[in-house]
Protein backbone atom coordinates (compact mmCIF):
# COMPACT_ATOMS: atom_id res chain seq x y z
CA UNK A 1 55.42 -8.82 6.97
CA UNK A 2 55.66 -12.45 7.01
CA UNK A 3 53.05 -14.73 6.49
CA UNK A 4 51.27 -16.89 9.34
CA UNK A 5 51.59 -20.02 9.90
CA UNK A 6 49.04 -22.78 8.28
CA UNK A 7 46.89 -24.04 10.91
CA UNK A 8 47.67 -27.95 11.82
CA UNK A 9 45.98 -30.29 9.29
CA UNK A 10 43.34 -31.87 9.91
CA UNK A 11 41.54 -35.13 9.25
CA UNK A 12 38.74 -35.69 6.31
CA UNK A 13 35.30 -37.22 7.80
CA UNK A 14 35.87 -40.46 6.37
CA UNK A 15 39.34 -40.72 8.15
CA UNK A 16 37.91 -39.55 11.82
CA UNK A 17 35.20 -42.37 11.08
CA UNK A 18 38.03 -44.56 10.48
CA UNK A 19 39.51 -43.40 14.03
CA UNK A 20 35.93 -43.37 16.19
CA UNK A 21 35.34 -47.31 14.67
CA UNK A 22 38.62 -48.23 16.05
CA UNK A 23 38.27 -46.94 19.20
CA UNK A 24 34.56 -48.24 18.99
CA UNK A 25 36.55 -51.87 18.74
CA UNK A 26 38.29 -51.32 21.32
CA UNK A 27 35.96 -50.15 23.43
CA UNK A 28 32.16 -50.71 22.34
CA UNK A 29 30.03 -49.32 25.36
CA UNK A 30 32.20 -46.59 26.45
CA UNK A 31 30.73 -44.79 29.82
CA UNK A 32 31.93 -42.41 32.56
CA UNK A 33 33.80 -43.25 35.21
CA UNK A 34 31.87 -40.95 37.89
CA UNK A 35 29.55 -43.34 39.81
CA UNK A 36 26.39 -42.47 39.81
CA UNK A 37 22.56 -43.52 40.03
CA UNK A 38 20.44 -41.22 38.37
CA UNK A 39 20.48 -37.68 36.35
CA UNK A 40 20.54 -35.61 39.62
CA UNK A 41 23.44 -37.63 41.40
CA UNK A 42 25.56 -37.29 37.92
CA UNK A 43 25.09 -34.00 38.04
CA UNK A 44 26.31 -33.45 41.31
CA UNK A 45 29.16 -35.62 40.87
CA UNK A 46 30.50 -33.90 37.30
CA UNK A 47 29.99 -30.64 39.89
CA UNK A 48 32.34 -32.08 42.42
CA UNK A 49 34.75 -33.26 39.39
CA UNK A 50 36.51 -30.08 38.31
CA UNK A 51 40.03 -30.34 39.19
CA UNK A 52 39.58 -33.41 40.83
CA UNK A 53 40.00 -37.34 39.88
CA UNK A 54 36.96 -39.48 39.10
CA UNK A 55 38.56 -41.75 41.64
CA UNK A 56 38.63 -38.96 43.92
CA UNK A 57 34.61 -37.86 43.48
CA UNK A 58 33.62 -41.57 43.45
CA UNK A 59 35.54 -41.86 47.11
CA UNK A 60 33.33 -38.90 48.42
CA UNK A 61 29.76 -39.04 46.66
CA UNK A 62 29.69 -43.03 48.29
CA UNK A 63 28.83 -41.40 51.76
CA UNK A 64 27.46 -38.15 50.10
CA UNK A 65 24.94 -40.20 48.28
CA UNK A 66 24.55 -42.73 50.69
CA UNK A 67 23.15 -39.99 52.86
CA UNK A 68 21.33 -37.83 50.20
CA UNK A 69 20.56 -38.96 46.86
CA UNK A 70 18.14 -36.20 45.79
CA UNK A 71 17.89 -32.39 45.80
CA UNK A 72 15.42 -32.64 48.60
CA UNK A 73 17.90 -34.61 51.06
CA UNK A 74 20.46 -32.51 50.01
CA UNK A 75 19.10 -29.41 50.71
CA UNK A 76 17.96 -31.18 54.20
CA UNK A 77 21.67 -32.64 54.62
CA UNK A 78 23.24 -28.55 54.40
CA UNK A 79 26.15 -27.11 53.18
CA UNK A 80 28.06 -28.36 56.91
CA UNK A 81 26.56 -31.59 55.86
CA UNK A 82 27.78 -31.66 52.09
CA UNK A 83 31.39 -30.38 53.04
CA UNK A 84 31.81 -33.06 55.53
CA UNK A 85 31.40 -35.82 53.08
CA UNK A 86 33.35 -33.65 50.16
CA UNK A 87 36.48 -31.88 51.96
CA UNK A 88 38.84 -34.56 50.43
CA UNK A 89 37.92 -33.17 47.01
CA UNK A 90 39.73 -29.84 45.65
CA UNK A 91 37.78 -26.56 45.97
CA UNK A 92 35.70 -28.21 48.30
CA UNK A 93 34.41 -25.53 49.92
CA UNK A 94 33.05 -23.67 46.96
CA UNK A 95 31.55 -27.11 45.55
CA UNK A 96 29.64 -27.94 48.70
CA UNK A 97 27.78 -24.32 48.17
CA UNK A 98 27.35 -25.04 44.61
CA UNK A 99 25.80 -28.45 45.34
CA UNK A 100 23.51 -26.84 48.11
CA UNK A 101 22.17 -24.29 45.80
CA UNK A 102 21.82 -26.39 42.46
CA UNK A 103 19.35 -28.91 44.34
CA UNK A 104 17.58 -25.65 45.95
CA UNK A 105 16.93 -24.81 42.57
CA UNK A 106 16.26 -27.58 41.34
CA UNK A 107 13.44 -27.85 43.81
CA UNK A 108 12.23 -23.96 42.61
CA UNK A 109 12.29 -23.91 39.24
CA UNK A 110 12.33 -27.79 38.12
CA UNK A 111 10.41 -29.90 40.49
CA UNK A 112 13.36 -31.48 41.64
CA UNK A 113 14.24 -33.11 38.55
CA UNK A 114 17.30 -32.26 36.13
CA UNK A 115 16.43 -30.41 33.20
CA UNK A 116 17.23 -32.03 29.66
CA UNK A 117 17.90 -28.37 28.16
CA UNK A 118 21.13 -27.54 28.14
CA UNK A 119 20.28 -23.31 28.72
CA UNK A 120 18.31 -24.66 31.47
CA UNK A 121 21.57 -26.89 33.24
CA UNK A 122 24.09 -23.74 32.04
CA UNK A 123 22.05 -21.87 34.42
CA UNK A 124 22.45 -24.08 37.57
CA UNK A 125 24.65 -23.01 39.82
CA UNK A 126 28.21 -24.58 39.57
CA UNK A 127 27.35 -26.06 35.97
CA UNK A 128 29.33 -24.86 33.09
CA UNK A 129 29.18 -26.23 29.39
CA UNK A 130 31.65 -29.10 29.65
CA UNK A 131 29.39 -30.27 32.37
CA UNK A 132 26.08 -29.53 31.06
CA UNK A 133 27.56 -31.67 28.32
CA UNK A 134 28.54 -34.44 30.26
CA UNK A 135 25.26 -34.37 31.80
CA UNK A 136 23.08 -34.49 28.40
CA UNK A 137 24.69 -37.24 26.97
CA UNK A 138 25.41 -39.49 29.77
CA UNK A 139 22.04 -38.84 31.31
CA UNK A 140 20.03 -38.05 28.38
CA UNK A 141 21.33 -39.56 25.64
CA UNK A 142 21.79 -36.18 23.27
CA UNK A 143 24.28 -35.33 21.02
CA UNK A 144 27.20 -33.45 23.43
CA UNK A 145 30.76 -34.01 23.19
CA UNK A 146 32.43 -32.24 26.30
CA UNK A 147 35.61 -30.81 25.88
CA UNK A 148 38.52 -30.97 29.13
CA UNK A 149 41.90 -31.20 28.76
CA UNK A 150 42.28 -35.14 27.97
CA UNK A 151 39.97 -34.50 24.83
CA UNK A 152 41.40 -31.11 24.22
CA UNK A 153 44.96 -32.39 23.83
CA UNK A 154 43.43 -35.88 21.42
CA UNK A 155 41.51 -33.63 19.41
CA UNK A 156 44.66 -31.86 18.19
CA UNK A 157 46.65 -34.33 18.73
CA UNK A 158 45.26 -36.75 16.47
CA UNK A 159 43.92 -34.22 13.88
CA UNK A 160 40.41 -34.25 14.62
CA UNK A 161 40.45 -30.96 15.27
CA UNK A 162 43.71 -27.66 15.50
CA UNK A 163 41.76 -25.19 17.52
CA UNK A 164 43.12 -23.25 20.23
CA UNK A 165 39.84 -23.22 22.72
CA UNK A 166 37.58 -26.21 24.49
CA UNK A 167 34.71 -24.26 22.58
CA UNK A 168 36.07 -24.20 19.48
CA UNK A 169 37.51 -27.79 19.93
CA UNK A 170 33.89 -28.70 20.56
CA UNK A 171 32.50 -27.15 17.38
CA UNK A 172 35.41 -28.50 15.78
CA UNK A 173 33.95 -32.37 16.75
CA UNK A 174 30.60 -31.57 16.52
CA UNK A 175 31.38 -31.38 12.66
CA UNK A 176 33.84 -33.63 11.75
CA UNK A 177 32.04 -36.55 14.23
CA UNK A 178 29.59 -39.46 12.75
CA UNK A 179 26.67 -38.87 14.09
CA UNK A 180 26.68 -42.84 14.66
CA UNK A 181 29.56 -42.34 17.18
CA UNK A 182 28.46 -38.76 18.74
CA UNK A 183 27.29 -40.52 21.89
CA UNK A 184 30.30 -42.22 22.56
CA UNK A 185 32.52 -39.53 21.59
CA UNK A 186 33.55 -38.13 24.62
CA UNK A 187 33.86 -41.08 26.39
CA UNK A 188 36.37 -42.48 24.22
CA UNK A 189 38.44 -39.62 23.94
CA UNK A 190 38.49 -38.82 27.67
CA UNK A 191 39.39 -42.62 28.11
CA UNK A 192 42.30 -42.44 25.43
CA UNK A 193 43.58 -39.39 26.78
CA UNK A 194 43.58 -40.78 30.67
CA UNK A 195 45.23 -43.69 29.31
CA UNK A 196 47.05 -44.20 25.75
CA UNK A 197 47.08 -40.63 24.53
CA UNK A 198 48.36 -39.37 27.97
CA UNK A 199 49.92 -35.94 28.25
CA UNK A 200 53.90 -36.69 28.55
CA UNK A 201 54.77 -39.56 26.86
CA UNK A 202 51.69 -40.95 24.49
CA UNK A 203 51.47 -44.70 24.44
CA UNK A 204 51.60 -44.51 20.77
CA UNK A 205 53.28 -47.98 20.33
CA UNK A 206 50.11 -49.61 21.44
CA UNK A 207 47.93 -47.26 20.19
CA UNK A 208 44.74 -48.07 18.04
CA UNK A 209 44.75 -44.94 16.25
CA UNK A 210 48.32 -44.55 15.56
CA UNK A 211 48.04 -45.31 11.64
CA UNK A 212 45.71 -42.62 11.51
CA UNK A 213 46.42 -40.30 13.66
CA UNK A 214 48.20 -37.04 12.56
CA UNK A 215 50.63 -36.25 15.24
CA UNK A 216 54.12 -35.80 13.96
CA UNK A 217 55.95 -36.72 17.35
CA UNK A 218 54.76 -39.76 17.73
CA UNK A 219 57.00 -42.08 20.72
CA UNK A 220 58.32 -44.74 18.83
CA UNK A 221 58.52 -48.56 20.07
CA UNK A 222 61.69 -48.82 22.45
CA UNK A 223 64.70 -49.60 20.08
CA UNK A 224 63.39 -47.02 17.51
CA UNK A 225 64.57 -43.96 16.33
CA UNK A 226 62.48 -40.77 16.93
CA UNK A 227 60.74 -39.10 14.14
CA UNK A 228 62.65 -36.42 12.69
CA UNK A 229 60.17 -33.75 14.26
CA UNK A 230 60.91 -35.22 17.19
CA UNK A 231 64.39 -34.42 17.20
CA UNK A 232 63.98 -30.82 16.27
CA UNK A 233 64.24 -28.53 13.77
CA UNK A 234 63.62 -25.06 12.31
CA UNK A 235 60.16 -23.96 14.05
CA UNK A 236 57.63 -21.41 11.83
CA UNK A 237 55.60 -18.95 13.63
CA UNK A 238 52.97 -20.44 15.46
CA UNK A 239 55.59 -23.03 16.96
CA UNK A 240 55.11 -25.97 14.38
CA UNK A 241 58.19 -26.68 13.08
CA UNK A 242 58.38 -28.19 8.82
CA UNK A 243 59.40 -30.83 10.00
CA UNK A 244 56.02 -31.93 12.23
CA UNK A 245 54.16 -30.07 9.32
CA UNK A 246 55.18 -32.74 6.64
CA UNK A 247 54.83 -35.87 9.06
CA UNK A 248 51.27 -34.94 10.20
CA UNK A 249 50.74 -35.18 6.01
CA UNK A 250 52.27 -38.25 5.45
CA UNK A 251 49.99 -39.61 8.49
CA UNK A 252 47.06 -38.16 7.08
CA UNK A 253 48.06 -39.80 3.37
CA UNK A 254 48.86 -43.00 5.80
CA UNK A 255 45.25 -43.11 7.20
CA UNK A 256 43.78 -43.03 3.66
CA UNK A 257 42.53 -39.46 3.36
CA UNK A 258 43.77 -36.05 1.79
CA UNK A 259 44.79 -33.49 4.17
CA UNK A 260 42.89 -30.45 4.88
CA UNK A 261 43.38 -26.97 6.33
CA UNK A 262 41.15 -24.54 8.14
């Protein structure tokens, strides 16, 4: 019976706090891109964000929030009222309900303000963990790093972490983060994935990370060769070929830390 493949390596604390101070450089006061004005219009607008573009939400929650900025006006404005102002976003249908019945309870069970539990957001209506997450450390400042697919694809990219779930992936960074960058965390991995570390062809040329990061397959500058895992090679099981498995080490050894496995 043959063996299964290693999981991906990944990096050593000391190199991932080598990668968060670049991107801290780069980027010092990282924050969403959702526009917002308070706990409760945050929420609703990481609500109205699944499977949509911030640019998207912020287009919708201007008259939305224009018209009702707390659960109270909400519930006042209606689900026929919410829709109208959302129906440009996807799902919108099921979002304006979710919206409508969030604030309700809100008003029940919270006195109309967001709770800073994250059981207590998880049981809102239309609020999941990624966006309970979002919410607790945009809002409130707590230690949350919310996993979609932009920091789903860095974290394995890069080596920070070489699990195969957003939960997992979030336990994964939750460990291997400094807590003096666990606030920013998300935002600068959402904001390297949207834009460097993009899902086709990464931007690793100009990438801050690059030295440090693990990923074998790297795009080289334009003249370059491609990196031999690039161009192919014998795959193991698990779909990492040896190839990609000796470059990620040589990155690791390249970012100044040993290489470990989980």
């Amino acid at each position: 019976m043959p063996n299964a493949a290693a999981a991906p390596p990944l990096l050593t604390k000391r190199a991932a706090g080598a990668l968060y101070g670049r991107l801290a450089e780069a980027d010092p006061a990282p924050k969403t891109e959702l526009d917002y004005s308070s706990p409760y219009t945050l929420l609703v607008a990481v609500v109205l964000s699944a499977q949509a573009t911030d640019k998207g939400v912020n287009k919708a929650t201007k008259g939305l929030f224009a018209a009702a900025d707390t659960p109270a006006k909400m519930v006042a404005l209606g689900e026929a009222g919410i829709a109208a102002h959302v129906k440009t976003i996807g799902l919108w249908r099921n979002k304006a309900k979710n919206v409508l019945a969030l604030s309700q309870t809100l008003l029940d069970e919270h006195g109309g303000e967001v709770p800073t539990e994250r059981a207590a957001l998880e049981r809102l209506p239309g609020v999941g963990r990624k966006t309970a997450s979002v919410v607790l450390a945009e809002a409130f400042g707590q230690a949350a790093i919310a996993v979609d697919t932009h920091v789903f694809r860095v974290a394995n990219r890069t080596g920070l972490a070489n699990a195969k779930t957003p939960d997992a992936v979030e336990d994964q960074l939750m460990e291997i983060t400094p807590k003096r960058y666990l606030h920013g965390a998300h935002h600068w991995l959402i904001l390297h994935g949207r834009y460097t570390c993009v899902a086709r062809t990464p931007k690793c040329p100009e990438c801050p990370i690059r030295t440090i990061c693990l990923y074998p397959d790297k795009t080289p500058a334009k003249g370059a060769a491609k990196p031999a895992a690039a161009r192919g090679g014998k795959t193991q099981a698990g779909g990492a070929s040896k190839a990609a498995t000796k470059a990620r080490a040589k990155a690791a050894a390249a970012g100044g830390a040993k290489v470990k496995n989980k």
